[in-house]
C-alpha atoms as a PDB file:
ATOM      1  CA  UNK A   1     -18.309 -80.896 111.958  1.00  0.00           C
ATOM      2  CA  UNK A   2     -21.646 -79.234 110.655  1.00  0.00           C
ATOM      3  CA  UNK A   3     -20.162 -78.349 107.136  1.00  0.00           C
ATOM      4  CA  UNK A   4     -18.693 -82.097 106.770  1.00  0.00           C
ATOM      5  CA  UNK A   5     -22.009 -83.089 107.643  1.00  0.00           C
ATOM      6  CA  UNK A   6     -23.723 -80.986 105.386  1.00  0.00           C
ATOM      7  CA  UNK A   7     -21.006 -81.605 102.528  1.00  0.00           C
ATOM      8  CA  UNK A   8     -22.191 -85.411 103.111  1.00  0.00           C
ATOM      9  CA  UNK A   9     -25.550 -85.253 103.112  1.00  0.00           C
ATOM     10  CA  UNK A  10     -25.425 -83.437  99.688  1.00  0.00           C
ATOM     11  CA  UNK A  11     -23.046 -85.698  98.811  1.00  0.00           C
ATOM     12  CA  UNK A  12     -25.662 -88.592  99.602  1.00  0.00           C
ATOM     13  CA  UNK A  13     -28.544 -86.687  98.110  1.00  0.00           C
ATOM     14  CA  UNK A  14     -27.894 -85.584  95.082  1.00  0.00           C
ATOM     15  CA  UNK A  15     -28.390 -88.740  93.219  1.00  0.00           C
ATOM     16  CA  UNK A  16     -31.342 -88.912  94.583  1.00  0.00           C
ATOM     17  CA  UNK A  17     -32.358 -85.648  93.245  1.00  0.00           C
ATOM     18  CA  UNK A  18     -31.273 -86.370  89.499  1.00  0.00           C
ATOM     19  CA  UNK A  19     -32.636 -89.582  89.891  1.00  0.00           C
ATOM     20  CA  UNK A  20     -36.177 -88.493  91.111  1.00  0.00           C
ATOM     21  CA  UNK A  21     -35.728 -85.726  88.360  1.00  0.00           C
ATOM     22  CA  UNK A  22     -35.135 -87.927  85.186  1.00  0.00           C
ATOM     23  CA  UNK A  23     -38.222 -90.007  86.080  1.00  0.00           C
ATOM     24  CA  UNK A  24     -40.647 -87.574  86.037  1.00  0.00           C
ATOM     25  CA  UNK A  25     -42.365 -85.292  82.659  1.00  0.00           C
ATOM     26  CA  UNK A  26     -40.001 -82.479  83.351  1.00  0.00           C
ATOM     27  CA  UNK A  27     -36.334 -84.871  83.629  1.00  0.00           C
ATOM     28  CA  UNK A  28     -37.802 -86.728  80.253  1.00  0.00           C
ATOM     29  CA  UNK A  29     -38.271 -83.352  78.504  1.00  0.00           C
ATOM     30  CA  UNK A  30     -35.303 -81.970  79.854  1.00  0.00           C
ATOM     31  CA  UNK A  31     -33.355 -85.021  78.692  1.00  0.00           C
ATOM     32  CA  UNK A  32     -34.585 -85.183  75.039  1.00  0.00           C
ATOM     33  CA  UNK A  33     -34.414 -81.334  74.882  1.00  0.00           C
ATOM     34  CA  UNK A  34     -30.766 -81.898  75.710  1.00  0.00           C
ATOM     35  CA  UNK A  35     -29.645 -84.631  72.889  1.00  0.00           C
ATOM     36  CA  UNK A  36     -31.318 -82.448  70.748  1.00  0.00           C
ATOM     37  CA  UNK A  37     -29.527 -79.283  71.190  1.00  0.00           C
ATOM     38  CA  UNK A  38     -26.307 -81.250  71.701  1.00  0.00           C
ATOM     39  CA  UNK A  39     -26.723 -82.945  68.108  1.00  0.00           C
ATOM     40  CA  UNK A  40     -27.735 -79.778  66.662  1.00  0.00           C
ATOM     41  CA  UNK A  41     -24.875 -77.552  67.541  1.00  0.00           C
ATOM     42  CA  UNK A  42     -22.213 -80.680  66.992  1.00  0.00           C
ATOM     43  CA  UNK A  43     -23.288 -80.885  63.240  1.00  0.00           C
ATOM     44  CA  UNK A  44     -23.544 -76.900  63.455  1.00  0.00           C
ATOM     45  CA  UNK A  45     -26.933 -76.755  62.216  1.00  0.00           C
ATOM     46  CA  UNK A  46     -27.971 -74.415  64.947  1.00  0.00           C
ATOM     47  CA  UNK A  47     -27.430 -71.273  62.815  1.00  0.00           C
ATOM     48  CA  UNK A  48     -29.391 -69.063  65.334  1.00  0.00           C
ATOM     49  CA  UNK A  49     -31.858 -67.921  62.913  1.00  0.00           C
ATOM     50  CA  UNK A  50     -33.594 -71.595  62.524  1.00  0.00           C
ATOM     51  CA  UNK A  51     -37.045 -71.837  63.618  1.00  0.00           C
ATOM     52  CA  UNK A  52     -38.405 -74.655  64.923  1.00  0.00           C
ATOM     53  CA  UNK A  53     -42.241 -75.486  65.351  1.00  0.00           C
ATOM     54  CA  UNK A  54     -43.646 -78.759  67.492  1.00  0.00           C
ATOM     55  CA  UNK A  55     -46.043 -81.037  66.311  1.00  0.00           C
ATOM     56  CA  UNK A  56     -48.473 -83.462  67.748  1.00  0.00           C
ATOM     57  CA  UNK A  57     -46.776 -87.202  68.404  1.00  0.00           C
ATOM     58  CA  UNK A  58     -48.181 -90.258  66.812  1.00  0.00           C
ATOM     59  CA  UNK A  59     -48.107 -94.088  67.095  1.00  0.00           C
ATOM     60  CA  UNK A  60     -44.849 -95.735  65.468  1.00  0.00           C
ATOM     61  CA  UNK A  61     -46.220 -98.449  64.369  1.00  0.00           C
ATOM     62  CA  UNK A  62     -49.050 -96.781  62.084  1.00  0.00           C
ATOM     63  CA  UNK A  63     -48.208 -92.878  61.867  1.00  0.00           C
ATOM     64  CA  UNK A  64     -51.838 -92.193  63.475  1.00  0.00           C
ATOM     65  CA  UNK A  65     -52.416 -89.712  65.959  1.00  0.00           C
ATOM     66  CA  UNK A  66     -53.008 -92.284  69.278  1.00  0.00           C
ATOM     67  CA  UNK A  67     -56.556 -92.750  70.371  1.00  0.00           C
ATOM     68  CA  UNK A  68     -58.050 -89.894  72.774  1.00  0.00           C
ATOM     69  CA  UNK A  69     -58.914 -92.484  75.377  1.00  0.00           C
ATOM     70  CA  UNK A  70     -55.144 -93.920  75.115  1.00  0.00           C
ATOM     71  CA  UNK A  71     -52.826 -93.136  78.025  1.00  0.00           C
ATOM     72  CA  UNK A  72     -49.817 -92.009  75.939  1.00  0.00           C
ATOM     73  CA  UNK A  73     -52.185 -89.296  74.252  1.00  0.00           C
ATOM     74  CA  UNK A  74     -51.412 -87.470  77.821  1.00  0.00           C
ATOM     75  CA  UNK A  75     -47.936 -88.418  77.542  1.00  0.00           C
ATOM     76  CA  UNK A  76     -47.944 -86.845  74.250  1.00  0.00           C
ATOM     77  CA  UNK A  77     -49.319 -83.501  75.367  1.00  0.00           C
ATOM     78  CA  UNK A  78     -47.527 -82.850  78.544  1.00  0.00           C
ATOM     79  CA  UNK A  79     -43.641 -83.725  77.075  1.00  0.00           C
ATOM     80  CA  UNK A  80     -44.153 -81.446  73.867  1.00  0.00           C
ATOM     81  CA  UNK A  81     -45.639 -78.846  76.064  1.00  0.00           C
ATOM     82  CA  UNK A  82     -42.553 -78.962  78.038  1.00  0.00           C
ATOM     83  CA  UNK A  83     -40.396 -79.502  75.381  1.00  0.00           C
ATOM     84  CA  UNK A  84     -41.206 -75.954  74.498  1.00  0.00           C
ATOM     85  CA  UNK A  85     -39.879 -74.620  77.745  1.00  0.00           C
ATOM     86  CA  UNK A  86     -36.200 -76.662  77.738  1.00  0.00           C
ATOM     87  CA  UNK A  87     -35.723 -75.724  74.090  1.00  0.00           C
ATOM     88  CA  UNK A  88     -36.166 -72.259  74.983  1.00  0.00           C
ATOM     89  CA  UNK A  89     -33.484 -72.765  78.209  1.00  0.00           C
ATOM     90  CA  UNK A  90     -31.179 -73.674  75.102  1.00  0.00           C
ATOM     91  CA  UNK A  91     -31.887 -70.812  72.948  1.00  0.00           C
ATOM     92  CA  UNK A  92     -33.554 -72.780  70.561  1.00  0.00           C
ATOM     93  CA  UNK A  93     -35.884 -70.423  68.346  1.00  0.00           C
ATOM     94  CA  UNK A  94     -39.415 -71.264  68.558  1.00  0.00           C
ATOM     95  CA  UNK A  95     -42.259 -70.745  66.677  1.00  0.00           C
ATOM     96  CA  UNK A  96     -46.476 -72.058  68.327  1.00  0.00           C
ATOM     97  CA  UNK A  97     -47.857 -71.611  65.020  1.00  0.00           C
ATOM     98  CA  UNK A  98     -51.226 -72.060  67.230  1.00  0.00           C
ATOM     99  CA  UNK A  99     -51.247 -68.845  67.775  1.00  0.00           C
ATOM    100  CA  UNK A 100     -53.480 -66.280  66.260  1.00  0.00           C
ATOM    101  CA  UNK A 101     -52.832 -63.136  64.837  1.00  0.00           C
ATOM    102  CA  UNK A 102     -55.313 -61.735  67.679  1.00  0.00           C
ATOM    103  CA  UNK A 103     -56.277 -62.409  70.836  1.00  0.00           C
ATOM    104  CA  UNK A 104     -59.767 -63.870  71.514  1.00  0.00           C
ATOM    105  CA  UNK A 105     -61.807 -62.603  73.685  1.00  0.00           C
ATOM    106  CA  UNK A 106     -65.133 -63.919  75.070  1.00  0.00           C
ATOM    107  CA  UNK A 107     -66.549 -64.424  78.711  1.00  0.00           C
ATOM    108  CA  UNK A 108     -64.748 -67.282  79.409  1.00  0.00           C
ATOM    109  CA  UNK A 109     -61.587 -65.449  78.845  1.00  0.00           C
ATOM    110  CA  UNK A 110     -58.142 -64.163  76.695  1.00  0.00           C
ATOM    111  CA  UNK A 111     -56.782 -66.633  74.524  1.00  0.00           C
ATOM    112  CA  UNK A 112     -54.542 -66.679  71.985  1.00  0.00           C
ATOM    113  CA  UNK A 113     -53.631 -70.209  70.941  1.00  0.00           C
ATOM    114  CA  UNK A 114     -55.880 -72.162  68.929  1.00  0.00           C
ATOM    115  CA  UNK A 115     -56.577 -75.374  66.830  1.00  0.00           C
ATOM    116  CA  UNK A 116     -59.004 -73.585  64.500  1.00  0.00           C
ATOM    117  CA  UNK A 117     -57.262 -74.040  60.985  1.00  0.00           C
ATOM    118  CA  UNK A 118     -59.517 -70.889  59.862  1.00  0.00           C
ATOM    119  CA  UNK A 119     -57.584 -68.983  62.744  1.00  0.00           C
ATOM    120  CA  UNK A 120     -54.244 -70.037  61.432  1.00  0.00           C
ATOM    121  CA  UNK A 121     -51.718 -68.989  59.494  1.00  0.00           C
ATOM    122  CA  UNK A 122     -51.691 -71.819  56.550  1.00  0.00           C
ATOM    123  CA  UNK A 123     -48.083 -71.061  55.699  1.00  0.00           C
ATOM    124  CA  UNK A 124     -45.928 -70.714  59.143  1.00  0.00           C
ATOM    125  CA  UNK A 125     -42.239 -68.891  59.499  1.00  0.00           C
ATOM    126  CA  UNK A 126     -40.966 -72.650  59.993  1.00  0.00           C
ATOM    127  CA  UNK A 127     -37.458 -73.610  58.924  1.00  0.00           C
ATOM    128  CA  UNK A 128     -37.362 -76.905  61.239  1.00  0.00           C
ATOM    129  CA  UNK A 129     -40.256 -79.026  62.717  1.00  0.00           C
ATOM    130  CA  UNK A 130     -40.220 -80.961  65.798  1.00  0.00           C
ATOM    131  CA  UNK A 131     -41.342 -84.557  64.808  1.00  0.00           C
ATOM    132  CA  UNK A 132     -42.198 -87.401  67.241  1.00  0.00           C
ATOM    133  CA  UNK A 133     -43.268 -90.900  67.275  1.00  0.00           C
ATOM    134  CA  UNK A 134     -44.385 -93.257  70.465  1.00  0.00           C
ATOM    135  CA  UNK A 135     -43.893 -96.955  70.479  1.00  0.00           C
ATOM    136  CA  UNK A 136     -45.408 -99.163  73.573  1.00  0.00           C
ATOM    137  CA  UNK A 137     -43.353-101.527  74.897  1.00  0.00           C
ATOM    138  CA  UNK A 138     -43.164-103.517  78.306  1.00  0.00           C
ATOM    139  CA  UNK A 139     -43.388-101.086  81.088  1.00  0.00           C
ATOM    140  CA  UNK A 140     -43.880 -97.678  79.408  1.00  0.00           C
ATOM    141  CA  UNK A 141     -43.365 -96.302  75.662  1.00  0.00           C
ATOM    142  CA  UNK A 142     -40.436 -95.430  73.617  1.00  0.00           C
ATOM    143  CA  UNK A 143     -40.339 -91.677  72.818  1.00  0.00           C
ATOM    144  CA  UNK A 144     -38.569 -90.942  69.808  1.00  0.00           C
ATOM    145  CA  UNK A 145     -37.974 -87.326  68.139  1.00  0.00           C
ATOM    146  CA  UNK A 146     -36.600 -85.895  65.140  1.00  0.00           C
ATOM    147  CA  UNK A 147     -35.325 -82.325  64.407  1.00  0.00           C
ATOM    148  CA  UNK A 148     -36.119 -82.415  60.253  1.00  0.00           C
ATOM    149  CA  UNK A 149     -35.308 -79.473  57.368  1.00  0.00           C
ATOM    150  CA  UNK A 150     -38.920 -78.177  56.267  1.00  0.00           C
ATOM    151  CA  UNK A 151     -36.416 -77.346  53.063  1.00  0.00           C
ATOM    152  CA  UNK A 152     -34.664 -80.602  52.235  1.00  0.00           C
ATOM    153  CA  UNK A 153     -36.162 -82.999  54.491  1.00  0.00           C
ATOM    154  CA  UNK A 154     -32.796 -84.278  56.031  1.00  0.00           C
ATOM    155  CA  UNK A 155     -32.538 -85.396  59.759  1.00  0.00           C
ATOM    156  CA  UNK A 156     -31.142 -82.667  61.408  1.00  0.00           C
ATOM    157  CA  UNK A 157     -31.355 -83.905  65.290  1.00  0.00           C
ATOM    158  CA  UNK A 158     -32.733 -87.541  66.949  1.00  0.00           C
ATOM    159  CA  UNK A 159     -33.511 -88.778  70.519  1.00  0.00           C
ATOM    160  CA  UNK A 160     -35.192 -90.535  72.217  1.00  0.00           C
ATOM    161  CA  UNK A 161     -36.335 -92.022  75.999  1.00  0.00           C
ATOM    162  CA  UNK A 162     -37.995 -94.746  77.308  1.00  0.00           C
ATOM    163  CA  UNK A 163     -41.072 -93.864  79.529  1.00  0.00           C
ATOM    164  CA  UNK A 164     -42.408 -95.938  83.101  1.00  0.00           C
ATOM    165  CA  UNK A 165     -45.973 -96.178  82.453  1.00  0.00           C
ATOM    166  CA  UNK A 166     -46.234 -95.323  86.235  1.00  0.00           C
ATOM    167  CA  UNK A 167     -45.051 -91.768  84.781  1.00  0.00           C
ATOM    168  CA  UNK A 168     -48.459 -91.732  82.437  1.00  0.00           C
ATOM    169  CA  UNK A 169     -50.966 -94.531  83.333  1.00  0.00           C
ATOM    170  CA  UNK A 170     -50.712 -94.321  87.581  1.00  0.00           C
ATOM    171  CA  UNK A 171     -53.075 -96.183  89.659  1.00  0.00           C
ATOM    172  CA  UNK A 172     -54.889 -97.292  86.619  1.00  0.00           C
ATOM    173  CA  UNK A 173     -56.337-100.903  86.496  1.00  0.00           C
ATOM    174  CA  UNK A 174     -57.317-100.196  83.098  1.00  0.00           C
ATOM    175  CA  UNK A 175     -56.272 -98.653  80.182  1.00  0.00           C
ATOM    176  CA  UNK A 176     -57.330 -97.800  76.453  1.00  0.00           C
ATOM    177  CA  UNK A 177     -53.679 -99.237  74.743  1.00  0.00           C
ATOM    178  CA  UNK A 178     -54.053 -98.941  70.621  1.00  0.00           C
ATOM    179  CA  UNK A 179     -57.944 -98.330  70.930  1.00  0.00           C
ATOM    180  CA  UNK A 180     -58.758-101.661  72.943  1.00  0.00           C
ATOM    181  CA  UNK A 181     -59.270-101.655  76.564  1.00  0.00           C
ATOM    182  CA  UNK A 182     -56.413-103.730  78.665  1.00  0.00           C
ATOM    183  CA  UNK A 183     -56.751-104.878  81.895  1.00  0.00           C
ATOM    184  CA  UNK A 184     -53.205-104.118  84.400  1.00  0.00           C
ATOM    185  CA  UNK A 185     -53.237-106.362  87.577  1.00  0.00           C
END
């Protein structure tokens, strides 16, 4: 009687789960990382030797980097960041060509990622880059990403999500949305 009950409550529960789980950062990320990697190995792109780097998102509609008072810059941010963890889960080679050649150290800390271009190395190991773009709409934002050749420039991968805004904008009665304040009642 126990296991039956137990075999039902999971039974009950687990949509539940992958619900909760697709509406948070990590079920987007995990979901994008997935059409991806599914694309990729279907057109037998993924060689296993293909690097791929991330870059920073920007608006759809203009090709700008979103305003820093914006509340999809944060969406931005935290989905790459996490991207970079369920590409790895799929053996996808990846390159942070943030990091240094050194590590820093100063009395704040270690660190070895940076944005300082005179840091960098101007000419990363990339084959593939990660390319995003963010497009508002009612009720959240449309993600969309794009696996792309440095080499050729061809489309390698696509996919994309739509976003709640309760997911990056919560409890907020206002917002910056495309540099002007709005109001949400």
């Amino acid at each position: 009687m126990l296991r039956a009950g137990l075999l039902l409550l999971t039974l009950v529960l687990s949509p539940l789960v992958a619900a909760h789980k697709a509406n948070t950062y990590e079920g987007v990320a995990d979901d994008l990382a997935e059409q991806l990697v599914v694309q990729l190995k279907r057109q037998g792109a993924d060689d296993g030797f293909s690097q791929l780097g991330l870059t920073r998102w920007v608006m759809a509609d203009s090709l700008a980097l979103p305003h820093p008072h914006d509340s999809v810059t944060g969406l931005s941010h935290q989905l790459s960041e996490s991207l970079y963890t369920h590409l790895q889960e799929r053996n996808v080679r990846l390159i942070d060509y943030r990091a240094q050649d050194y590590v820093s150290l100063s009395k704040q800390g270690a660190t070895l990622l940076t944005r300082d271009p005179q840091r960098l190395n101007q000419q990363p190991l990339l084959d593939w880059v990660l390319v995003g773009t963010m497009a508002p709409e009612q009720g959240g934002v449309i993600v969309n990403l794009r696996v792309i050749d440095r080499t050729s420039q061809q489309v390698l991968a696509s996919a994309n999500r739509f976003v709640p805004k309760h997911l990056y904008a919560d409890n907020r009665r206002s917002e910056m949305v495309g540099g002007k304040l709005q109001r949400n009642f």
